[in-house]
PDB file of N, CA and C in Angstrom:
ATOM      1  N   UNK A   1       4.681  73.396   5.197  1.00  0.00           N
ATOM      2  CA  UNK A   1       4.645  72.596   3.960  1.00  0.00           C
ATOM      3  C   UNK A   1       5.851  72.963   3.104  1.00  0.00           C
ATOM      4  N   UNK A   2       6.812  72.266   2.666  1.00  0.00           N
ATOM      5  CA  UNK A   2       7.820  72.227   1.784  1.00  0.00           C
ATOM      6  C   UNK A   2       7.633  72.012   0.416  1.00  0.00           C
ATOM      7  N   UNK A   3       7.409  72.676  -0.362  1.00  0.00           N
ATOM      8  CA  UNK A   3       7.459  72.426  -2.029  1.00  0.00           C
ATOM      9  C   UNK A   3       8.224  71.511  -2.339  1.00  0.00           C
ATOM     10  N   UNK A   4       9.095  71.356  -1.927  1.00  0.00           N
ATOM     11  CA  UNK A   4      10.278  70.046  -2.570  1.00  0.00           C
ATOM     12  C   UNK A   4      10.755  69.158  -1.130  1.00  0.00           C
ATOM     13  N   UNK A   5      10.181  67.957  -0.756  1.00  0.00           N
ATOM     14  CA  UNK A   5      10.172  67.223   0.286  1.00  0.00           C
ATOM     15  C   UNK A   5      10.941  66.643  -0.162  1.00  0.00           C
ATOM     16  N   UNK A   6      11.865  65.881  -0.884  1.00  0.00           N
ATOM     17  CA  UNK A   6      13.109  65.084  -1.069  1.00  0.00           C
ATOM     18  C   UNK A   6      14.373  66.068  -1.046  1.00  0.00           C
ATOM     19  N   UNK A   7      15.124  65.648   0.479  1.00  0.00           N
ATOM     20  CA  UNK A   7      16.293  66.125  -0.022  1.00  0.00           C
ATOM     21  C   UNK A   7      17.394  66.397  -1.163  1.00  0.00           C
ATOM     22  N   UNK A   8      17.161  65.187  -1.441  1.00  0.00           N
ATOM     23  CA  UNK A   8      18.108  65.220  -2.723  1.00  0.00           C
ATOM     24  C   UNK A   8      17.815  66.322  -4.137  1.00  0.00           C
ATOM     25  N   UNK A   9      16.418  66.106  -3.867  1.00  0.00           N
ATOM     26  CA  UNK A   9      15.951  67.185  -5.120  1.00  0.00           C
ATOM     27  C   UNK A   9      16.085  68.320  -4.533  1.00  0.00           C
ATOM     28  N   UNK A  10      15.887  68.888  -3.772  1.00  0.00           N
ATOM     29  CA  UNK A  10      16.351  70.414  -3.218  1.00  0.00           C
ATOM     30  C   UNK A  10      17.406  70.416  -3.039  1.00  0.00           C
ATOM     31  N   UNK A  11      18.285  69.946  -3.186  1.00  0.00           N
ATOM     32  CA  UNK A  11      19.789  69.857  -3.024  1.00  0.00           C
ATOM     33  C   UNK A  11      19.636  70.374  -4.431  1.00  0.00           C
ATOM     34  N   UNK A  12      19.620  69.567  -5.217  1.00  0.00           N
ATOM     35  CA  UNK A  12      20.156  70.240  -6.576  1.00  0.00           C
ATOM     36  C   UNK A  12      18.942  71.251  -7.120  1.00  0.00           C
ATOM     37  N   UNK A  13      17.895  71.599  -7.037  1.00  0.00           N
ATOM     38  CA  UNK A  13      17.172  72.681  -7.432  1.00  0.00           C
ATOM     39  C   UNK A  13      17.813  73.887  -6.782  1.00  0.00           C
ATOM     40  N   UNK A  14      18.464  73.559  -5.603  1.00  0.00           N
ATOM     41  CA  UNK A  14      19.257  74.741  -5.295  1.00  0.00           C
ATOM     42  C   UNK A  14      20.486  74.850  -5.767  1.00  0.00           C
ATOM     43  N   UNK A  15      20.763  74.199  -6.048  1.00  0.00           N
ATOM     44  CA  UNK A  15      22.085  74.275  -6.726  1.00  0.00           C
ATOM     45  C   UNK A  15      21.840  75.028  -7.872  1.00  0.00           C
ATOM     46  N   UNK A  16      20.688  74.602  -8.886  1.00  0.00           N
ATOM     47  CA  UNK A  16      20.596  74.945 -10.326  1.00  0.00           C
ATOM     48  C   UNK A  16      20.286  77.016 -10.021  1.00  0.00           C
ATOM     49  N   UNK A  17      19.320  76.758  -8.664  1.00  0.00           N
ATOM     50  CA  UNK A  17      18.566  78.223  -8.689  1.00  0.00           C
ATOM     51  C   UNK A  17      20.076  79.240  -7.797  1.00  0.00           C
ATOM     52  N   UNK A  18      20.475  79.192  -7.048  1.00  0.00           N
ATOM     53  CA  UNK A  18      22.261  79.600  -6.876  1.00  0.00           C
ATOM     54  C   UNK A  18      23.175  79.735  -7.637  1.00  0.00           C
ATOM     55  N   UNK A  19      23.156  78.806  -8.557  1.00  0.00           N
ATOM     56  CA  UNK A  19      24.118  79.183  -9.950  1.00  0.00           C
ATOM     57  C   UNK A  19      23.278  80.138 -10.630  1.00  0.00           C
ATOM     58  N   UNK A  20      22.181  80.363 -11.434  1.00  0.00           N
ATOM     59  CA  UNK A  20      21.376  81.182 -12.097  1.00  0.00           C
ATOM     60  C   UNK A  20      20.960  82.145 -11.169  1.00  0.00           C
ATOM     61  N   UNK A  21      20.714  82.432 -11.066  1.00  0.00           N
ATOM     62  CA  UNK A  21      19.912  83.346  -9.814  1.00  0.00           C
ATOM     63  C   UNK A  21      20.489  84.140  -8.488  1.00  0.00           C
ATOM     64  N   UNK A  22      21.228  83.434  -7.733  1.00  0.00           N
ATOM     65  CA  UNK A  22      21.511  83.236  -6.336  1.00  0.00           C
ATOM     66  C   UNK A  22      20.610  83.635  -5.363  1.00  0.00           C
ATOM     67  N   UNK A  23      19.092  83.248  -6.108  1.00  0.00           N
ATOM     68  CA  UNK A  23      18.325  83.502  -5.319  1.00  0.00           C
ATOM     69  C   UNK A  23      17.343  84.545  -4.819  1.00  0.00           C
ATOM     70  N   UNK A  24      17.801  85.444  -6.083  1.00  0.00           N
ATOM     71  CA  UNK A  24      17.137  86.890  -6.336  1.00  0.00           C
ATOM     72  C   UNK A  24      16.142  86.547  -7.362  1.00  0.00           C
ATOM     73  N   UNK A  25      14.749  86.596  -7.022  1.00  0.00           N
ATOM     74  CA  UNK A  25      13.951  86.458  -7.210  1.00  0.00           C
ATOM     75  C   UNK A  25      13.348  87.399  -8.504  1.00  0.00           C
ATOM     76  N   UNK A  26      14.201  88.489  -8.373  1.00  0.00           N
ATOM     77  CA  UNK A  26      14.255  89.594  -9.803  1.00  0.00           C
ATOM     78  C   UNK A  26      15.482  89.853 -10.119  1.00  0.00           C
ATOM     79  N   UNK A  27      16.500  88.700 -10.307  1.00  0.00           N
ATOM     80  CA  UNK A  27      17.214  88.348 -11.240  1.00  0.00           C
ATOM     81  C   UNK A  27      16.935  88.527 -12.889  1.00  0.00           C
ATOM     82  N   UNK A  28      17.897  89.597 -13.374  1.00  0.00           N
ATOM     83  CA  UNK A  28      17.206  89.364 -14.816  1.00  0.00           C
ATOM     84  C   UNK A  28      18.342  89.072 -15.802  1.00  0.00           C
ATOM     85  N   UNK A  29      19.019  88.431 -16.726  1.00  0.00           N
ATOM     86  CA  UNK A  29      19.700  88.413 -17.317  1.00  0.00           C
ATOM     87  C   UNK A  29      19.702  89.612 -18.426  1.00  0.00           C
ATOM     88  N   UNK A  30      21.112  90.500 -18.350  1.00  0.00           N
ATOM     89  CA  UNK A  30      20.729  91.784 -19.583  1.00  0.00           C
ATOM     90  C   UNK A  30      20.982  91.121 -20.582  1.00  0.00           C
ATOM     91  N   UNK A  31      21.916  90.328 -21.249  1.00  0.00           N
ATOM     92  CA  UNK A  31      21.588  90.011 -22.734  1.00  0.00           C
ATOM     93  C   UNK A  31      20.383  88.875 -22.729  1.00  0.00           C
ATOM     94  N   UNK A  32      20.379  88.304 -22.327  1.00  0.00           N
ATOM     95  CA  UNK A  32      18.796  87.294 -22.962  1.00  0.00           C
ATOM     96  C   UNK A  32      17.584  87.883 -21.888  1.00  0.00           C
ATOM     97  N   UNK A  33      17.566  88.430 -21.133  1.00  0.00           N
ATOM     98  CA  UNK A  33      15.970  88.879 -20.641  1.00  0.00           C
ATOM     99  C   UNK A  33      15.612  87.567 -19.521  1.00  0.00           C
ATOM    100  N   UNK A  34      16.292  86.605 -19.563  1.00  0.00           N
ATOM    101  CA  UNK A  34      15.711  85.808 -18.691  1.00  0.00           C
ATOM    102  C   UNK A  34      15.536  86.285 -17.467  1.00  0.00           C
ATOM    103  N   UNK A  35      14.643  85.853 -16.492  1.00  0.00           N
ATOM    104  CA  UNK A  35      14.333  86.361 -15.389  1.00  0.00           C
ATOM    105  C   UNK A  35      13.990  85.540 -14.068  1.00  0.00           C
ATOM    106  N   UNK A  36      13.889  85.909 -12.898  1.00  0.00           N
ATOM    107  CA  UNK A  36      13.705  85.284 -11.635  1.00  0.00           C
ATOM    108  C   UNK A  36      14.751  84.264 -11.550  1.00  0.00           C
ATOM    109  N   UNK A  37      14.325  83.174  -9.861  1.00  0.00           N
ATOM    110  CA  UNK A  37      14.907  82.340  -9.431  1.00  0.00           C
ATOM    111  C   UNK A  37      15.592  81.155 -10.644  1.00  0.00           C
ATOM    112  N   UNK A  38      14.836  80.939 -11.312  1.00  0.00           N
ATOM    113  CA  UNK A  38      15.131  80.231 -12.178  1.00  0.00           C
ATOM    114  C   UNK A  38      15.501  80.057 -13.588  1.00  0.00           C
ATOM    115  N   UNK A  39      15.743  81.864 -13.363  1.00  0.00           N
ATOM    116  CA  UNK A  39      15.884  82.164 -15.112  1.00  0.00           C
ATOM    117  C   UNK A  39      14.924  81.669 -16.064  1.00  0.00           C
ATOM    118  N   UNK A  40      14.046  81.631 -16.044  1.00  0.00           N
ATOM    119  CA  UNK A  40      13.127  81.336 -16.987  1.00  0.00           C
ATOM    120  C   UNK A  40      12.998  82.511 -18.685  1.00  0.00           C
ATOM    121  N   UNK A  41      12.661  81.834 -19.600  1.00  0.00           N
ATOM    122  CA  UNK A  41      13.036  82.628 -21.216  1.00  0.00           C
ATOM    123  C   UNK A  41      12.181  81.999 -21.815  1.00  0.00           C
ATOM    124  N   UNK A  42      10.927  83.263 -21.992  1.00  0.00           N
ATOM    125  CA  UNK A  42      10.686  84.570 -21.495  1.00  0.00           C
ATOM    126  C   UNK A  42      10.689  83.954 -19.696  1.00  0.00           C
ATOM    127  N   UNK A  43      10.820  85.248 -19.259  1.00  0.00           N
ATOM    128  CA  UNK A  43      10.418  84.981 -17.720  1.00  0.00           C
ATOM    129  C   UNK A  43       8.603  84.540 -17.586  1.00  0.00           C
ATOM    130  N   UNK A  44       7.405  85.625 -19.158  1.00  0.00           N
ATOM    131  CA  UNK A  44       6.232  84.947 -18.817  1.00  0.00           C
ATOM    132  C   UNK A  44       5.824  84.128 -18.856  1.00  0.00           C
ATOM    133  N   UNK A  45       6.803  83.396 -18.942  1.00  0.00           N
ATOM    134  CA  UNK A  45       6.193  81.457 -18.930  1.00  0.00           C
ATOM    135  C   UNK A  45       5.707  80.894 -18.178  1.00  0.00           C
ATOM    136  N   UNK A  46       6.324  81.665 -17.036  1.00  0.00           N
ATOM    137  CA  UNK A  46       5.977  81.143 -15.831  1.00  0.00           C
ATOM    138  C   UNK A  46       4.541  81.824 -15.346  1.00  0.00           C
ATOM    139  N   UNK A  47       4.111  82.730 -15.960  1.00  0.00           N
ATOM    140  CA  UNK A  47       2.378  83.207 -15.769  1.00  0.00           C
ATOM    141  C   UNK A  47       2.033  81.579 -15.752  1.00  0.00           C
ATOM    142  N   UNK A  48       1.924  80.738 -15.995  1.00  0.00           N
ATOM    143  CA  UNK A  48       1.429  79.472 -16.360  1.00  0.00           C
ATOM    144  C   UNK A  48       1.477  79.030 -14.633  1.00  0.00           C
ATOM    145  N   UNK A  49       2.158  79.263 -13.877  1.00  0.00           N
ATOM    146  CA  UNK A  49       2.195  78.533 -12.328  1.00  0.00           C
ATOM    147  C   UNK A  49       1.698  79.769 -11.573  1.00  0.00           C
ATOM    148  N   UNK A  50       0.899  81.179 -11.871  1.00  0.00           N
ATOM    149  CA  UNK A  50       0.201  82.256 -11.395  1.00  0.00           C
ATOM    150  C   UNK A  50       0.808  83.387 -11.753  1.00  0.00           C
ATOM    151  N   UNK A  51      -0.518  84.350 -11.764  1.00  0.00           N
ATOM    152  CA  UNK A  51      -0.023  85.710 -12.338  1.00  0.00           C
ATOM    153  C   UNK A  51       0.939  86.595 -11.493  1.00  0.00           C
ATOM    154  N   UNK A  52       1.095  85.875 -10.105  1.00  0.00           N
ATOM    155  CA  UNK A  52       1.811  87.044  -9.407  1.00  0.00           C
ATOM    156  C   UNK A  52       3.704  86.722  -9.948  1.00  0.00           C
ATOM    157  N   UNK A  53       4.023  86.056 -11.206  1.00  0.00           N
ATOM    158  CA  UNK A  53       5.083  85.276 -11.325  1.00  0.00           C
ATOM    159  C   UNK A  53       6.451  86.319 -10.880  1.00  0.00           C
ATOM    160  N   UNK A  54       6.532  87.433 -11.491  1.00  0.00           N
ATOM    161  CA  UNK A  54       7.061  88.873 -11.291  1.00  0.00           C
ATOM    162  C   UNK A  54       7.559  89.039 -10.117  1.00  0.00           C
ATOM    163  N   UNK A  55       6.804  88.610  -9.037  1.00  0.00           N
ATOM    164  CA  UNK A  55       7.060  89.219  -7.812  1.00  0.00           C
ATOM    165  C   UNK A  55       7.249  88.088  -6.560  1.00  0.00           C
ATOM    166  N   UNK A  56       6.487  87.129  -6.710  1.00  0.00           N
ATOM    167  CA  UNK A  56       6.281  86.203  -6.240  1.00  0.00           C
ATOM    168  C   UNK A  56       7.428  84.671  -6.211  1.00  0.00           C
ATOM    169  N   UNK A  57       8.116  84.662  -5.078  1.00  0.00           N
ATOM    170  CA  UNK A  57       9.322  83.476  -5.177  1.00  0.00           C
ATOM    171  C   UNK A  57       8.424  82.412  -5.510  1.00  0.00           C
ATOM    172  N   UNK A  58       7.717  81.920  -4.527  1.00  0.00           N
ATOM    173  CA  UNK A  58       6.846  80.543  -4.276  1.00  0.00           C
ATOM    174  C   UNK A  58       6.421  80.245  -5.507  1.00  0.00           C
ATOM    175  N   UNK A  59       5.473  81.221  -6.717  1.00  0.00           N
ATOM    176  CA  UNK A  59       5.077  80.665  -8.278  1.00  0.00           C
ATOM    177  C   UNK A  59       6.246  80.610  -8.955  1.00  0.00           C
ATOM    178  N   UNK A  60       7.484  81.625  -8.646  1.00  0.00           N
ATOM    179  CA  UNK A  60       8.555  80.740  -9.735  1.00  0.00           C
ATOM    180  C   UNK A  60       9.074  79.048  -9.292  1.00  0.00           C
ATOM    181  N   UNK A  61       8.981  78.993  -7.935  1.00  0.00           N
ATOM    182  CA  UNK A  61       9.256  77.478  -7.614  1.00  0.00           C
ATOM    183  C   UNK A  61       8.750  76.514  -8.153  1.00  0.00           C
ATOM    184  N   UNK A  62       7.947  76.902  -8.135  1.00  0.00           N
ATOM    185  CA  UNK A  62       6.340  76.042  -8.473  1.00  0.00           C
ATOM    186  C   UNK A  62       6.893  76.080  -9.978  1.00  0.00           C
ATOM    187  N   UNK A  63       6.841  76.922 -11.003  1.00  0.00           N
ATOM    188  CA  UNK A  63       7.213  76.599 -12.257  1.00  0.00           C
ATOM    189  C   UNK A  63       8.776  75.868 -12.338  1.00  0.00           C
ATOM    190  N   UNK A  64       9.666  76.223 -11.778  1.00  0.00           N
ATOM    191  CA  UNK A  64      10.734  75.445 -12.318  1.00  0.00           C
ATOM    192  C   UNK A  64      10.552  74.327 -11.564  1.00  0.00           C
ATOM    193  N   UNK A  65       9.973  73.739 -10.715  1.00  0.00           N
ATOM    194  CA  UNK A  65      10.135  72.662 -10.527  1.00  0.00           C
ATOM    195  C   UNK A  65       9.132  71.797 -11.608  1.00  0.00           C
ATOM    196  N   UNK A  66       8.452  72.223 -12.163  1.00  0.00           N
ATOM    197  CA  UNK A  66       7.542  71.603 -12.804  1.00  0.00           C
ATOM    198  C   UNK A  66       7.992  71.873 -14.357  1.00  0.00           C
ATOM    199  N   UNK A  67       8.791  72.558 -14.394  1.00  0.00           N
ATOM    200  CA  UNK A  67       9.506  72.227 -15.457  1.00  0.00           C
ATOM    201  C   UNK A  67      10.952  71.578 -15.703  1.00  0.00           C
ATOM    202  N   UNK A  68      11.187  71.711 -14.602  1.00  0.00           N
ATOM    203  CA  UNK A  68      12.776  70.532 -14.299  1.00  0.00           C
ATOM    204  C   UNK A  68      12.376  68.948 -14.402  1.00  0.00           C
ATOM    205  N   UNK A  69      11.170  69.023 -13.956  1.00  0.00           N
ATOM    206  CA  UNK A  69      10.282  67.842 -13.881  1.00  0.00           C
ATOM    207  C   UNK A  69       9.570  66.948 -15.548  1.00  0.00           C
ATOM    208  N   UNK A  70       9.449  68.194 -15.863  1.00  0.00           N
ATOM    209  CA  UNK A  70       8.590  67.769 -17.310  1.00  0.00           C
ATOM    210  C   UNK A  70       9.823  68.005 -18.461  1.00  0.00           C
ATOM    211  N   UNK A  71      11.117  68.251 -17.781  1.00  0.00           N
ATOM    212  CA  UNK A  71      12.109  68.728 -19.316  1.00  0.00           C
ATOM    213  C   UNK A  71      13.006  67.143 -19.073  1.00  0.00           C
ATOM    214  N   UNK A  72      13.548  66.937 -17.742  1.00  0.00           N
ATOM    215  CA  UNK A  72      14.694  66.645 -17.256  1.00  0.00           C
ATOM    216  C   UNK A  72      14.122  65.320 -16.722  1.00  0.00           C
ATOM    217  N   UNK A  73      12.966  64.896 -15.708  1.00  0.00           N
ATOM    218  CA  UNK A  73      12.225  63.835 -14.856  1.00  0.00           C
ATOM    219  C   UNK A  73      12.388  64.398 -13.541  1.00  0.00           C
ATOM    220  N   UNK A  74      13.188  65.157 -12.933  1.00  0.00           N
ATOM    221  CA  UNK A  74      13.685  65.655 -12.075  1.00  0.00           C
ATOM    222  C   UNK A  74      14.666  66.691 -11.891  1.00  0.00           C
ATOM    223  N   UNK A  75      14.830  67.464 -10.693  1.00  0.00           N
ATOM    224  CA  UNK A  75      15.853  68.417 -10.379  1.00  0.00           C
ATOM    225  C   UNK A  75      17.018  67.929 -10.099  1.00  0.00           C
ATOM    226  N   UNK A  76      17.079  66.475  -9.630  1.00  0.00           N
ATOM    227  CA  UNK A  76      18.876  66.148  -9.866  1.00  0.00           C
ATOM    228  C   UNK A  76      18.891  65.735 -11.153  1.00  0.00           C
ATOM    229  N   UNK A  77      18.209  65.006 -12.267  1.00  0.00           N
ATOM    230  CA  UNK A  77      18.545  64.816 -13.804  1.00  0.00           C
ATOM    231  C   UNK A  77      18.742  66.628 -14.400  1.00  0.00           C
ATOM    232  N   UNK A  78      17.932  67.754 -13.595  1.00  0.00           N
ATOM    233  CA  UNK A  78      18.059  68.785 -14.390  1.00  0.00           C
ATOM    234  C   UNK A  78      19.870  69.347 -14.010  1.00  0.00           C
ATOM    235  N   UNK A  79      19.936  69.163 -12.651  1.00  0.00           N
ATOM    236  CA  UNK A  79      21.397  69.226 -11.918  1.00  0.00           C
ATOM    237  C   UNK A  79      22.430  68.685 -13.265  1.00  0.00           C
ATOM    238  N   UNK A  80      21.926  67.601 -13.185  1.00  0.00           N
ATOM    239  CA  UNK A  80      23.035  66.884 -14.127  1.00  0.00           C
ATOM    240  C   UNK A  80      23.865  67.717 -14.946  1.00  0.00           C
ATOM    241  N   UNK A  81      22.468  67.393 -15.919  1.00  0.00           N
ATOM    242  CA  UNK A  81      22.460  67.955 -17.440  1.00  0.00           C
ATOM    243  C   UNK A  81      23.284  69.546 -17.045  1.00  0.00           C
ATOM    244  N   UNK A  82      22.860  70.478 -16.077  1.00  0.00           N
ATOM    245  CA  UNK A  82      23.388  71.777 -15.894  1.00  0.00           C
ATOM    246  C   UNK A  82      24.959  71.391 -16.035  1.00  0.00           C
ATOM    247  N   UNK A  83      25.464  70.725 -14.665  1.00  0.00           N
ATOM    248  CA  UNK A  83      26.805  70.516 -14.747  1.00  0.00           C
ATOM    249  C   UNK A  83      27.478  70.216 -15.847  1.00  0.00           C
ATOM    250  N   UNK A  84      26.796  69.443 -17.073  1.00  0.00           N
ATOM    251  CA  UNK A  84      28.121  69.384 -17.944  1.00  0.00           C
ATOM    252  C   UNK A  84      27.229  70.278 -18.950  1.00  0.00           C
ATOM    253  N   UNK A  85      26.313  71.386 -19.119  1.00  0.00           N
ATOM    254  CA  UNK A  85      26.255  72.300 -19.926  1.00  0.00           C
ATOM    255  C   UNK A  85      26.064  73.789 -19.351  1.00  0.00           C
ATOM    256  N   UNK A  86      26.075  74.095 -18.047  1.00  0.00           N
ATOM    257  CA  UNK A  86      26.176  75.008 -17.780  1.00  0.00           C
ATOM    258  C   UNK A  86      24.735  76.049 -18.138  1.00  0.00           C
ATOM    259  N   UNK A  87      24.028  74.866 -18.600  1.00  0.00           N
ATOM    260  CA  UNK A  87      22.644  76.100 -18.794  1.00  0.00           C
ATOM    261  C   UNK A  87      21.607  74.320 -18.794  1.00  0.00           C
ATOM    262  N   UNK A  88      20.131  74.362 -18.612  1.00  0.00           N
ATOM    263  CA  UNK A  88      19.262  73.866 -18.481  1.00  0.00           C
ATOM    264  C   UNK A  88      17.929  73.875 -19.061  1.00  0.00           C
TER     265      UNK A  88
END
């Protein structure tokens, strides 16, 4: 089972989570605290897609896609917006 079945949208959710992240899952930013795949600020926001958020790749997916989704309509509109601001 694939969390993100449209190519195109995993194309750019990876894009967004490679630029932020590269994929280190305990990625933390030292000046803002953001954290995981997706940089999330606070990182506990993502408690909201399960408590294992900390440790767990699959619940940060699960949150940024559902918030790329609910900010942006999608991970290529969130792509977009990244490319000409460099943050999301």
């Amino acid at each position: 089972h694939r969390m993100i079945p449209d190519a195109a949208q995993y194309n750019a959710f990876n894009q967004i989570v490679t630029h932020e992240s590269g994929w280190n899952h305990t990625a933390t930013n030292s000046s803002s605290g953001a954290y995981g795949l997706v940089q999330a600020l606070p990182g506990s926001k993502m408690a909201t897609a399960g408590a294992d958020w900390k440790t767990n790749p699959a619940t940060q997916i699960k949150w940024g896609l559902d918030y790329m989704n609910s900010r942006y309509g999608s991970p290529v509109q969130a792509w977009d917006f990244w490319q000409t601001h460099h943050w999301y």
